[in-house]
N, C-alpha and C. Protein backbone atom coordinates (compact mmCIF):
# COMPACT_ATOMS: atom_id res chain seq x y z
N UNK A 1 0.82 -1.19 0.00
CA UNK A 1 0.00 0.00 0.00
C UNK A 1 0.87 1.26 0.00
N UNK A 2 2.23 1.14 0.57
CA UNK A 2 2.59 2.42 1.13
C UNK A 2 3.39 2.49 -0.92
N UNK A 3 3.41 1.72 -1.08
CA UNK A 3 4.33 2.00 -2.91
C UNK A 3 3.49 2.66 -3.67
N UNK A 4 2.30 2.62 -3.60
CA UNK A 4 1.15 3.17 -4.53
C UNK A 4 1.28 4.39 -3.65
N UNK A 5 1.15 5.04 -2.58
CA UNK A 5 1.08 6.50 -2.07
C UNK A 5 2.34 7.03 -2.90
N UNK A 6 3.56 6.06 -2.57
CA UNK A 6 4.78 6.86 -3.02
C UNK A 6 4.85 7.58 -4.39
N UNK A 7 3.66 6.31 -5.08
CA UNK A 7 3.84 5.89 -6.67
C UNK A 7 3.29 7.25 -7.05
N UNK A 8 1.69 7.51 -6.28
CA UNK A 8 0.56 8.83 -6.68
C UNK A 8 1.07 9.99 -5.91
N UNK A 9 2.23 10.01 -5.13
CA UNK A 9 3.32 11.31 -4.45
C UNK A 9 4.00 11.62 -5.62
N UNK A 10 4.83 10.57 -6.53
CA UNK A 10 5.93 11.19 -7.70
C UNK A 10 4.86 11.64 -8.69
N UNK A 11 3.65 10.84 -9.04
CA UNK A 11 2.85 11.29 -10.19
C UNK A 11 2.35 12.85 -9.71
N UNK A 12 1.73 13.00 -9.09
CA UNK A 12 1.86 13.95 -8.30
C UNK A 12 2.41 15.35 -8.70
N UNK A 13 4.16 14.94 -8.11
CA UNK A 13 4.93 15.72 -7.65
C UNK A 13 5.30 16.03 -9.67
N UNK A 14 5.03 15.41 -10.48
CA UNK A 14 5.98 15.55 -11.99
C UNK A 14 4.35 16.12 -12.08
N UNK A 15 3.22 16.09 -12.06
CA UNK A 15 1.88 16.75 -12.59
C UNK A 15 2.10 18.18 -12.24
N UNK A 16 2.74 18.67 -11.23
CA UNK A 16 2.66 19.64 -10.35
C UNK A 16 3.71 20.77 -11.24
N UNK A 17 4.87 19.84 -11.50
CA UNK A 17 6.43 20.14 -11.95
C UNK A 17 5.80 20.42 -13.79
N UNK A 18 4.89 20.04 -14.50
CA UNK A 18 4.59 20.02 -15.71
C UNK A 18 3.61 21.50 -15.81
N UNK A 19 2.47 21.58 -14.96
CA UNK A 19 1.97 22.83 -15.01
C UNK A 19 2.53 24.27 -14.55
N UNK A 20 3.35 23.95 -13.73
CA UNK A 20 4.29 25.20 -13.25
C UNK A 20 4.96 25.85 -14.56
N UNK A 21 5.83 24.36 -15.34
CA UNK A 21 6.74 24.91 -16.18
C UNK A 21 5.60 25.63 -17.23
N UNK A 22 4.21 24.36 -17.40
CA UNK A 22 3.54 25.34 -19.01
C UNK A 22 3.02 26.60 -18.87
N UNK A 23 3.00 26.69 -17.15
CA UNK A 23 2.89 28.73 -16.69
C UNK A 23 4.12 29.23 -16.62
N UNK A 24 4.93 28.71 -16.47
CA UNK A 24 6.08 29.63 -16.66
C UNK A 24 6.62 30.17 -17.96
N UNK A 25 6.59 29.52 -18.92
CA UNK A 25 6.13 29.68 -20.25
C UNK A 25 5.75 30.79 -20.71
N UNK A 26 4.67 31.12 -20.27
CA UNK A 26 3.80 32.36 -20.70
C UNK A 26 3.78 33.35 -19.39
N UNK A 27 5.05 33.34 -18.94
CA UNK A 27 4.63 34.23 -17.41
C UNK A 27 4.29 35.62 -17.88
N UNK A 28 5.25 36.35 -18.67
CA UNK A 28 5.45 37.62 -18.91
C UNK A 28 4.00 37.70 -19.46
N UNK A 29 3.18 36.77 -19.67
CA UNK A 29 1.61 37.24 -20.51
C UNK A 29 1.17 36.63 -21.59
N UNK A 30 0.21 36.39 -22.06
CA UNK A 30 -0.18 35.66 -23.36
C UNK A 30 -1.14 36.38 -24.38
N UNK A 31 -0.15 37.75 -24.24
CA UNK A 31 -0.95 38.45 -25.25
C UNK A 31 0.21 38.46 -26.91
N UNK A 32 -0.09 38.03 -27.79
CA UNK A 32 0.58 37.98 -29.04
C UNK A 32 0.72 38.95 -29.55
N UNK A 33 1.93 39.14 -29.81
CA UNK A 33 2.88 40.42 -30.51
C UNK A 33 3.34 39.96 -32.13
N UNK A 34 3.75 40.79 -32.48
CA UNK A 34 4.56 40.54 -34.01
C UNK A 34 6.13 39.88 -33.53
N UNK A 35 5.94 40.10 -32.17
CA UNK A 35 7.58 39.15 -31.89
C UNK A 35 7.75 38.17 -30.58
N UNK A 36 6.27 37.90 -30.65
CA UNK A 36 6.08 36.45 -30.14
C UNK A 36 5.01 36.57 -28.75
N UNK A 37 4.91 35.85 -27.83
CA UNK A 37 3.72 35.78 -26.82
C UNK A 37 4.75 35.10 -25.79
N UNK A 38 4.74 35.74 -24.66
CA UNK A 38 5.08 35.33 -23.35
C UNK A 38 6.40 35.11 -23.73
N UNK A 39 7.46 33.94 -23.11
CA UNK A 39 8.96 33.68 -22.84
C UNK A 39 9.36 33.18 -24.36
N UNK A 40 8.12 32.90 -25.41
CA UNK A 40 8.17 32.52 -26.58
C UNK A 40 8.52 33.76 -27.72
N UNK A 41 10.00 34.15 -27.88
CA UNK A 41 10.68 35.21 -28.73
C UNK A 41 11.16 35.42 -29.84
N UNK A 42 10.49 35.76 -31.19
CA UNK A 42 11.33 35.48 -32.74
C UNK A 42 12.94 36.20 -32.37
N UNK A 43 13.61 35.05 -32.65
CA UNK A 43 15.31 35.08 -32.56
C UNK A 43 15.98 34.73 -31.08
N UNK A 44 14.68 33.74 -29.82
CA UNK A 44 15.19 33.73 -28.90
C UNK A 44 16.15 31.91 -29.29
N UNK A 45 16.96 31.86 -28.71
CA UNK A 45 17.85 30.44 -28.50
C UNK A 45 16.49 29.75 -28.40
N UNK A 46 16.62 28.27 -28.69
CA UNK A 46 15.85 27.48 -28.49
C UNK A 46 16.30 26.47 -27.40
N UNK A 47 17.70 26.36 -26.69
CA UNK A 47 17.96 26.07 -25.60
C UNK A 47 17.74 26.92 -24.61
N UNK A 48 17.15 27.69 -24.85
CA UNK A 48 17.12 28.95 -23.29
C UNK A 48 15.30 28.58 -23.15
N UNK A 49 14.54 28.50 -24.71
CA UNK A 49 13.19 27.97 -24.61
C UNK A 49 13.28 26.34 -23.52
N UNK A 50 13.41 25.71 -24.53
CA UNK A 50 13.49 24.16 -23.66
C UNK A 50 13.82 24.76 -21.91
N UNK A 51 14.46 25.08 -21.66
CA UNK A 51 15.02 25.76 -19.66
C UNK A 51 13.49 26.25 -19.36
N UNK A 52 12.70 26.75 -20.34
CA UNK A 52 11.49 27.61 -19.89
C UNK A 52 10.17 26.69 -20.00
N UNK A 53 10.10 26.08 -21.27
CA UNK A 53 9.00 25.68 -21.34
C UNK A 53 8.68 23.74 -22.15
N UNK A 54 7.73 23.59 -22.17
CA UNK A 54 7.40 22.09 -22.36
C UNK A 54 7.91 21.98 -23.96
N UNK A 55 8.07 20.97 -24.70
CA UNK A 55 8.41 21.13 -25.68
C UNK A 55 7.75 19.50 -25.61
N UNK A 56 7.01 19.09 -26.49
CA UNK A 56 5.92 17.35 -26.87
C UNK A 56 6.61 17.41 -28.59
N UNK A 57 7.03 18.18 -28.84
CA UNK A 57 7.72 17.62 -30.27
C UNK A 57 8.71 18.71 -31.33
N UNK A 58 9.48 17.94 -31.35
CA UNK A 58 10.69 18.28 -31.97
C UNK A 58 10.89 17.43 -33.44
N UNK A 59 10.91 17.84 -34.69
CA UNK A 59 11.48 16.77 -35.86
C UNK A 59 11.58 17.78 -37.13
N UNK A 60 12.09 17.43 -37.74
CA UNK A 60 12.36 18.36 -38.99
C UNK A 60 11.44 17.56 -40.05
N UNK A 61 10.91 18.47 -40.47
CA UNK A 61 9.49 17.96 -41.48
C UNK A 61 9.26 18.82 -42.56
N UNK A 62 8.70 18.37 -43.51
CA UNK A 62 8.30 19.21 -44.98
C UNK A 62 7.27 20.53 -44.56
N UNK A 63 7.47 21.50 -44.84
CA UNK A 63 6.74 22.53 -44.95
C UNK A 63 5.64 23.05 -46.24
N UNK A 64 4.89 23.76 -46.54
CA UNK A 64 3.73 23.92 -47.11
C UNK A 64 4.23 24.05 -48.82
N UNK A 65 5.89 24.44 -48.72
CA UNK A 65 6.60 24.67 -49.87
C UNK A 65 7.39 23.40 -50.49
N UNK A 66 6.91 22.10 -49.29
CA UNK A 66 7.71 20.65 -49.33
C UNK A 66 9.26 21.02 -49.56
N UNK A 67 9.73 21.94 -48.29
CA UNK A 67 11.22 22.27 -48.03
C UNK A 67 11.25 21.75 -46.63
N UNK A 68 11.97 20.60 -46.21
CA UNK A 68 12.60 20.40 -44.62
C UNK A 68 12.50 21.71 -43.65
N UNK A 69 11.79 21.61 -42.36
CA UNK A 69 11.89 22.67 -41.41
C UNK A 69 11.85 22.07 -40.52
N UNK A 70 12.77 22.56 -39.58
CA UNK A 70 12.57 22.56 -38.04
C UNK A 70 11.52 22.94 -37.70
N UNK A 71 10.33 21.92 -36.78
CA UNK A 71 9.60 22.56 -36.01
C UNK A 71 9.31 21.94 -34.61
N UNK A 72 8.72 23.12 -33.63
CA UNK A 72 8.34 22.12 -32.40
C UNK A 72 7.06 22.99 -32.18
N UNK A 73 6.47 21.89 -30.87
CA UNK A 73 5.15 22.26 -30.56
C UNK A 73 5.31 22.63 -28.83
N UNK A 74 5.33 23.45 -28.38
CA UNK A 74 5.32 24.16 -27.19
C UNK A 74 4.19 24.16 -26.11
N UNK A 75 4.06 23.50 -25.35
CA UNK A 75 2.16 23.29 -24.71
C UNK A 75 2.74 24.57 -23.48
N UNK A 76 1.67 25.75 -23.46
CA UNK A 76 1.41 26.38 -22.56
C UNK A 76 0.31 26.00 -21.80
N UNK A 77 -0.10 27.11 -20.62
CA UNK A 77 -1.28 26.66 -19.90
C UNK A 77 -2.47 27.43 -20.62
N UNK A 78 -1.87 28.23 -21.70
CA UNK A 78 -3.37 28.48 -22.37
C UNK A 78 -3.78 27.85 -23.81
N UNK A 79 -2.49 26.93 -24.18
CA UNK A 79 -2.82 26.37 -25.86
C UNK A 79 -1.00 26.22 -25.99
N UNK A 80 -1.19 25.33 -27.07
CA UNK A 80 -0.19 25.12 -27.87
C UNK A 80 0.36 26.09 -28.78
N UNK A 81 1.56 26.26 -29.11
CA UNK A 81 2.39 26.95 -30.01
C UNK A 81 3.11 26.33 -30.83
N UNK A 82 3.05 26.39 -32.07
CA UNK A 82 3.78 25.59 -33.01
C UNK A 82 5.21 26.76 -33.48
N UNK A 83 6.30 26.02 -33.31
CA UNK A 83 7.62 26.68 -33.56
C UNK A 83 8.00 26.66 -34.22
N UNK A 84 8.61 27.78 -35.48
CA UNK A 84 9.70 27.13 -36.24
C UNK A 84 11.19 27.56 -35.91
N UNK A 85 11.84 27.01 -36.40
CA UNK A 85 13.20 27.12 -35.88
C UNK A 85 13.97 27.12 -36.83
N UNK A 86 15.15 27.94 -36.96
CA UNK A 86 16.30 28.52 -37.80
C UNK A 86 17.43 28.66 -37.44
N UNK A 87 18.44 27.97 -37.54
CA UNK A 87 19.53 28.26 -36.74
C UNK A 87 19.50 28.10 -35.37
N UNK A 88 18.59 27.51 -34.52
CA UNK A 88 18.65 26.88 -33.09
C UNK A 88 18.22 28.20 -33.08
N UNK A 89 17.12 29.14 -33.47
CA UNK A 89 16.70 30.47 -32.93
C UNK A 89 14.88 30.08 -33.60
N UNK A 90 14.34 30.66 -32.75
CA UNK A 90 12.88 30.73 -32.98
C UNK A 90 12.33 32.13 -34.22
N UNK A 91 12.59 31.74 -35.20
CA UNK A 91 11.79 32.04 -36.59
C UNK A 91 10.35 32.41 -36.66
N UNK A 92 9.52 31.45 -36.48
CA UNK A 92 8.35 31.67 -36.39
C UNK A 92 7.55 31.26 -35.56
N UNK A 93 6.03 31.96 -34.95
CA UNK A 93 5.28 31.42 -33.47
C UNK A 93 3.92 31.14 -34.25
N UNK A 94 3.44 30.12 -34.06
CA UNK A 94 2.02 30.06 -34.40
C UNK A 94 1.24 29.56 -33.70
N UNK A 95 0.06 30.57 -33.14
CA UNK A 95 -0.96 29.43 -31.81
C UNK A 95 -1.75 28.64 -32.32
N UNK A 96 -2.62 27.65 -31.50
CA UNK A 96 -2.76 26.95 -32.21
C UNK A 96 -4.52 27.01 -31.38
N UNK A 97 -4.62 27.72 -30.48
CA UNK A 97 -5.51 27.79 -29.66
C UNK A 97 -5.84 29.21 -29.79
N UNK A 98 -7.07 29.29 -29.50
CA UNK A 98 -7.96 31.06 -29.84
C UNK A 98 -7.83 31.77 -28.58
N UNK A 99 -7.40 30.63 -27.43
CA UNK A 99 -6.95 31.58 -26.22
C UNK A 99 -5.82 32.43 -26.06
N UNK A 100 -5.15 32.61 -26.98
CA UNK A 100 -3.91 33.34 -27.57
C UNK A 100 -4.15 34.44 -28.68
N UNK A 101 -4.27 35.60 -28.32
CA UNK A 101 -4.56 36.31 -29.16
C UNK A 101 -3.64 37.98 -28.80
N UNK A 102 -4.09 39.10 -29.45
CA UNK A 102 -3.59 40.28 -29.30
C UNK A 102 -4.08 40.99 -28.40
N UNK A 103 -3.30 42.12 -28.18
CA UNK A 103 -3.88 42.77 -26.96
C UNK A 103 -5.27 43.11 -27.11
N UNK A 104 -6.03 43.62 -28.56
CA UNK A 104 -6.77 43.96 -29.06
C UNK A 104 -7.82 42.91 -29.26
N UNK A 105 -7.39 41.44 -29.06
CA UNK A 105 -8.40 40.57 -29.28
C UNK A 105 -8.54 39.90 -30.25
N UNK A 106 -7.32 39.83 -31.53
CA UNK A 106 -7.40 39.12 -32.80
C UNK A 106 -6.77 37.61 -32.03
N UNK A 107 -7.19 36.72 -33.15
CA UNK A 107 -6.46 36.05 -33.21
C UNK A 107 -7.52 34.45 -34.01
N UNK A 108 -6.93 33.45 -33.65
CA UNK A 108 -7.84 32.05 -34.05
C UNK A 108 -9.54 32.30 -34.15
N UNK A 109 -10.16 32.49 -35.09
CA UNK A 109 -11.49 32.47 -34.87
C UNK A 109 -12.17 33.79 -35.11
N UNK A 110 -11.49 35.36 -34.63
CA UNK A 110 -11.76 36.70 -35.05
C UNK A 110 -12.58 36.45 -36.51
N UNK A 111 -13.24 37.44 -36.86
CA UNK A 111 -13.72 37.54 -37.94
C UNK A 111 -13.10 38.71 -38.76
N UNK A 112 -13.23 38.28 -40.13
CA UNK A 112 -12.40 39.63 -41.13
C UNK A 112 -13.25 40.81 -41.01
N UNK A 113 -14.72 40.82 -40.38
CA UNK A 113 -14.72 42.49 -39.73
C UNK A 113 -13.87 42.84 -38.62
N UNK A 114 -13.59 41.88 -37.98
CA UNK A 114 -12.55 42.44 -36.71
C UNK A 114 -11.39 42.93 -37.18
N UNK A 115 -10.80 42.02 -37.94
CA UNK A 115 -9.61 42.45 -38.91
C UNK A 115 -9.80 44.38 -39.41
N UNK A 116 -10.88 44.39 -40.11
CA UNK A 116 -10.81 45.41 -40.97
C UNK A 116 -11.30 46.48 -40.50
N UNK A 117 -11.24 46.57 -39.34
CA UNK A 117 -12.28 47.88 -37.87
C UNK A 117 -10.61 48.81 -38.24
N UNK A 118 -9.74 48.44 -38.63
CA UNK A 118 -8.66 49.60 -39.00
C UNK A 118 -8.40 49.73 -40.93
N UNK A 119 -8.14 51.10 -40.51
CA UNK A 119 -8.19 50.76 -42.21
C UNK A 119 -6.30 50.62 -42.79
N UNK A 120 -6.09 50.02 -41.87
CA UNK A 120 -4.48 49.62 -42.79
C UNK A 120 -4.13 48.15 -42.82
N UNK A 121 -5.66 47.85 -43.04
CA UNK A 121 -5.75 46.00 -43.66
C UNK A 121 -5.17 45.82 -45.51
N UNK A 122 -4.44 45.26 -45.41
CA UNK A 122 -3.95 44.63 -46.68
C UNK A 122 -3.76 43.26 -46.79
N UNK A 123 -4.15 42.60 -47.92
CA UNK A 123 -3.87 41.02 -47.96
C UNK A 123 -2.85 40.60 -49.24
N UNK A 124 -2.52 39.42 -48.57
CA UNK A 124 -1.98 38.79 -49.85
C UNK A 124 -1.70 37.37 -49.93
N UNK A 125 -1.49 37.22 -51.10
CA UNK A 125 -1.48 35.20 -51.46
C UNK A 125 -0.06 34.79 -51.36
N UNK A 126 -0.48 33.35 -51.08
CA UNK A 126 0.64 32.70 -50.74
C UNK A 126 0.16 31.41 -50.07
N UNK A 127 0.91 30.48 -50.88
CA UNK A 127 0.58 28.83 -50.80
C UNK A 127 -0.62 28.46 -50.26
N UNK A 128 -1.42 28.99 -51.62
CA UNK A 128 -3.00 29.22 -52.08
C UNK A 128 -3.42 29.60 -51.23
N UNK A 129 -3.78 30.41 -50.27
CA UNK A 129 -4.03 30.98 -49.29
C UNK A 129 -3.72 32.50 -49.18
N UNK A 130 -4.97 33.21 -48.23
CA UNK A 130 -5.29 35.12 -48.43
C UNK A 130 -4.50 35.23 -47.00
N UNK A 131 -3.58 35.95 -47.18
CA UNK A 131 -3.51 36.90 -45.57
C UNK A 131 -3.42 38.59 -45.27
N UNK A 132 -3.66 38.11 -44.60
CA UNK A 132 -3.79 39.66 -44.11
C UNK A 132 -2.71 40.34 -43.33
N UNK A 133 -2.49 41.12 -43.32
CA UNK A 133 -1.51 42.35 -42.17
C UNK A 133 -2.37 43.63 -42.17
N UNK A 134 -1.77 43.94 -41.17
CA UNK A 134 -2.07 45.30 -40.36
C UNK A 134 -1.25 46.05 -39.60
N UNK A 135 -1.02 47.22 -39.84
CA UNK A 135 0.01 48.31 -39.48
C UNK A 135 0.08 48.26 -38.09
N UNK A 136 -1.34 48.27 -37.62
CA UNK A 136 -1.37 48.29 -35.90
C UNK A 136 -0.95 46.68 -35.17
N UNK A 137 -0.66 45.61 -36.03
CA UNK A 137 -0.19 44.62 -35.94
C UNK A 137 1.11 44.40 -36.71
N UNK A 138 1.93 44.81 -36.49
CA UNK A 138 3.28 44.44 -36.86
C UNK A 138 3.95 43.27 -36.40
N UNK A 139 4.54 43.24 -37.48
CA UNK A 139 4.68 41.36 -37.44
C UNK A 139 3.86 39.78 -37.39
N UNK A 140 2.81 40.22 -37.72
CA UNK A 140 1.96 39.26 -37.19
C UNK A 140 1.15 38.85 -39.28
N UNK A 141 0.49 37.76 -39.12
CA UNK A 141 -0.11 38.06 -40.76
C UNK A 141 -1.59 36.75 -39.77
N UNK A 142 -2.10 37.30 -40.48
CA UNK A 142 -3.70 36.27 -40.59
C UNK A 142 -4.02 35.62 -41.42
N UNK A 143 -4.51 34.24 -41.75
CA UNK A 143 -4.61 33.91 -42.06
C UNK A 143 -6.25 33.63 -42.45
N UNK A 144 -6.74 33.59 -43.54
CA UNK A 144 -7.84 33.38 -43.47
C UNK A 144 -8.57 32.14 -44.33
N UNK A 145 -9.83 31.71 -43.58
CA UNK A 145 -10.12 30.31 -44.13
C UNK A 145 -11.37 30.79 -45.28
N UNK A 146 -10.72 30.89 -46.48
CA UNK A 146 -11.43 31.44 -47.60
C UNK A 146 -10.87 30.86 -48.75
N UNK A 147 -11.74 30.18 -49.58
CA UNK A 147 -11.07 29.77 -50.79
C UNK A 147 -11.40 31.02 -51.59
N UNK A 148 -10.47 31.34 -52.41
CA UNK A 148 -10.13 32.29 -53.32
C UNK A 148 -11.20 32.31 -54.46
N UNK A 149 -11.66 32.85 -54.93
CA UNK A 149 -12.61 32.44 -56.16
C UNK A 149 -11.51 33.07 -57.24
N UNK A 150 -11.24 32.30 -57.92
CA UNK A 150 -10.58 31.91 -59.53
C UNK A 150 -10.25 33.22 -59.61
N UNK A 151 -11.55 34.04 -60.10
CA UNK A 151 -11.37 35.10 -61.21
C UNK A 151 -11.14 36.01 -60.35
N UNK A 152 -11.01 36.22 -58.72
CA UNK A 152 -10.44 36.94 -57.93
C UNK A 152 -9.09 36.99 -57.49
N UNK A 153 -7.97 36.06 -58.00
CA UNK A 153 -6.70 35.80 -57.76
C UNK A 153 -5.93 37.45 -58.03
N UNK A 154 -5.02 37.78 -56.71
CA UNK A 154 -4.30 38.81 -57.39
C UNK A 154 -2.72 38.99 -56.43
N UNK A 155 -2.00 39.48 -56.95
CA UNK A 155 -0.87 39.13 -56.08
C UNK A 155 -0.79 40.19 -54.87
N UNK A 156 -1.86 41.16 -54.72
CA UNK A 156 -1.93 41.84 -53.51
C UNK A 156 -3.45 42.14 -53.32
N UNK A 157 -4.06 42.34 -52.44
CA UNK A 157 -5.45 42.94 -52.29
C UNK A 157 -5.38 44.39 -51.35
N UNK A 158 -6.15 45.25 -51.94
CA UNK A 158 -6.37 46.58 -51.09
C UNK A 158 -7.46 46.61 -50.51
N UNK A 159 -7.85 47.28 -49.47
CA UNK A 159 -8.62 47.04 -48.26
C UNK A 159 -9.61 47.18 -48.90
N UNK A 160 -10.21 47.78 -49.97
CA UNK A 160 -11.30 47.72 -50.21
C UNK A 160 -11.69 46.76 -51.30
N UNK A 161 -10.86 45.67 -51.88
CA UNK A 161 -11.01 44.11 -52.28
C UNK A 161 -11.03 42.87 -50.59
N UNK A 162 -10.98 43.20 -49.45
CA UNK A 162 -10.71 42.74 -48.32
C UNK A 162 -12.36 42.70 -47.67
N UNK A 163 -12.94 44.26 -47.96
CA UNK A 163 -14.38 44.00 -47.71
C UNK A 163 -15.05 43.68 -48.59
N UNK A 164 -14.93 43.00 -49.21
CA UNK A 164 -15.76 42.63 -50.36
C UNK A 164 -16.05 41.08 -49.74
N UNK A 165 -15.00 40.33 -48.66
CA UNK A 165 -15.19 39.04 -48.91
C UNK A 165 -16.41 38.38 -47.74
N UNK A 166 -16.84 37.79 -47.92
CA UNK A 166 -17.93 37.53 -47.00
C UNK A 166 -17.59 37.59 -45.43
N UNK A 167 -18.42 38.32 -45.03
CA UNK A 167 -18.47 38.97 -43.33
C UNK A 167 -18.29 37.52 -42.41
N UNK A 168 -18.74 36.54 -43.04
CA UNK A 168 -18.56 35.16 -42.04
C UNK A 168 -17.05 34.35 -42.21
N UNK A 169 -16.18 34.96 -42.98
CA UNK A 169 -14.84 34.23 -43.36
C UNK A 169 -14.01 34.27 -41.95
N UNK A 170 -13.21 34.16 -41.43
CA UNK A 170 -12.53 33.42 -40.13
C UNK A 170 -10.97 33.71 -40.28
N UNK A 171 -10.19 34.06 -38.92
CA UNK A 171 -8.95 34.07 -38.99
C UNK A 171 -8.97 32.17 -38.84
N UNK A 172 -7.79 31.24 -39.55
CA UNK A 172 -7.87 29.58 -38.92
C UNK A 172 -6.33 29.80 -38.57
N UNK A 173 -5.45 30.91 -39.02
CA UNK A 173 -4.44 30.43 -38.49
C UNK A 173 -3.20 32.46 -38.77
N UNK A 174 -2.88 32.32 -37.65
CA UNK A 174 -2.07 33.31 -37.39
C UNK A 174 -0.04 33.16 -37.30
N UNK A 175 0.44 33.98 -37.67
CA UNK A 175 1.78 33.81 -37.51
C UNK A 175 2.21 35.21 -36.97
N UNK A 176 3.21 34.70 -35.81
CA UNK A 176 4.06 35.95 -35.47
C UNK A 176 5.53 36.03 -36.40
N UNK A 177 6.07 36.95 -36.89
CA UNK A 177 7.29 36.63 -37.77
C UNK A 177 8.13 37.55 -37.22
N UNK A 178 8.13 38.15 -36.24
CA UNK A 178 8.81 39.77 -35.85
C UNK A 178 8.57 41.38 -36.20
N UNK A 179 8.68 41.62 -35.76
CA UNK A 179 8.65 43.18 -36.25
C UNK A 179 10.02 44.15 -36.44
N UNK A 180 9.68 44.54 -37.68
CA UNK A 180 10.82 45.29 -37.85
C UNK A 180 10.40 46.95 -38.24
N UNK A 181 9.90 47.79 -37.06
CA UNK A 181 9.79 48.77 -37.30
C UNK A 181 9.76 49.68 -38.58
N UNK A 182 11.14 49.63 -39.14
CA UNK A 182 11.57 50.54 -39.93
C UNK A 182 11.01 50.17 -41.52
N UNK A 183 10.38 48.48 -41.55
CA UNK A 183 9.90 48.31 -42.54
C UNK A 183 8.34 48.16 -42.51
N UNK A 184 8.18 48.90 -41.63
CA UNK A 184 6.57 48.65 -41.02
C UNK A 184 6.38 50.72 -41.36
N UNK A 185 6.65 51.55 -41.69
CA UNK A 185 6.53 52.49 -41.52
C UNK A 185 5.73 53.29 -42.90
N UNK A 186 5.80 52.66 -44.06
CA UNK A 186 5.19 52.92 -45.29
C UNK A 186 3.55 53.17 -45.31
């Protein structure tokens, strides 16, 4: 009897040791920036990540362009983060959960009126897919779950091809890539 207390003391004691770390993770906050959410930093070491936070998968895998990438998946206490990685440095952040969003409230699930409540929405294509940016979001792009209609293909959209697309279309997937001020200023 007393091995099973010991047994549900270590399970326990590593349950205890697993949620601490996936809050420690996101201590600084889990509001998403153009240069990442909580201890999660575009260009931080990815050994200083692992010291901070959970990491359930690590492997180098084909990307959307079928080019090899480093990626990992990061479990916080509010959702998962999918990583990419460059040089043992964190490249790109993507949540994977709608409990992760901007200070403002974008993020997984927002709708492209939420998006477009500013008017420095611009979109564009890329591996068949519309995204979006926004000036007041630097670094960040949206993704939206919209198939393109044919005769609408264009290699940029201006905000007023952006409201045109149906009011029920959906952010499904967001990326933080960094911000670089000085090219954010146009």
């Amino acid at each position: 009897m007393s091995y099973s207390i010991v047994k549900l003391a270590k399970i326990l004691e590593y349950d205890f040791y697993i949620i601490k770390k996936d809050r420690r993770c996101l201590k600084s906050g889990r509001s998403l920036t153009g240069n990442g959410v909580g201890e999660l930093r575009i260009g931080r070491a990815i050994d200083e990540v692992r010291s901070r936070c959970r990491i359930t998968h690590d492997a180098i895998e084909l990307d959307e362009e079928a080019q090899p990438q480093r990626t990992m998946t990061v479990v916080t206490a509010y959702g998962d983060l999918l990583v990419a990685v460059d040089s043992g440095r964190i490249w790109r952040i993507t949540p994977t959960a709608s409990t992760i969003r901007t200070a403002d409230s974008l993020g997984v699930g927002s709708n492209i009126t939420d998006l477009l409540n500013s008017s420095s929405g611009k979109g564009f294509e890329g591996e068949g897919a519309l995204y979006v940016v926004l000036k007041k979001q630097c670094g960040l792009s949206f993704r939206l779950a919209y198939d393109i209609p044919y005769a609408d293909h264009r290699e940029k959209w201006r905000l007023t091809d952006l409201q045109r697309i149906p009011k029920s279309v959906k952010v499904d997937q967001v990326f933080a890539v960094g911000c670089d001020k000085s090219a954010n200023s146009e």
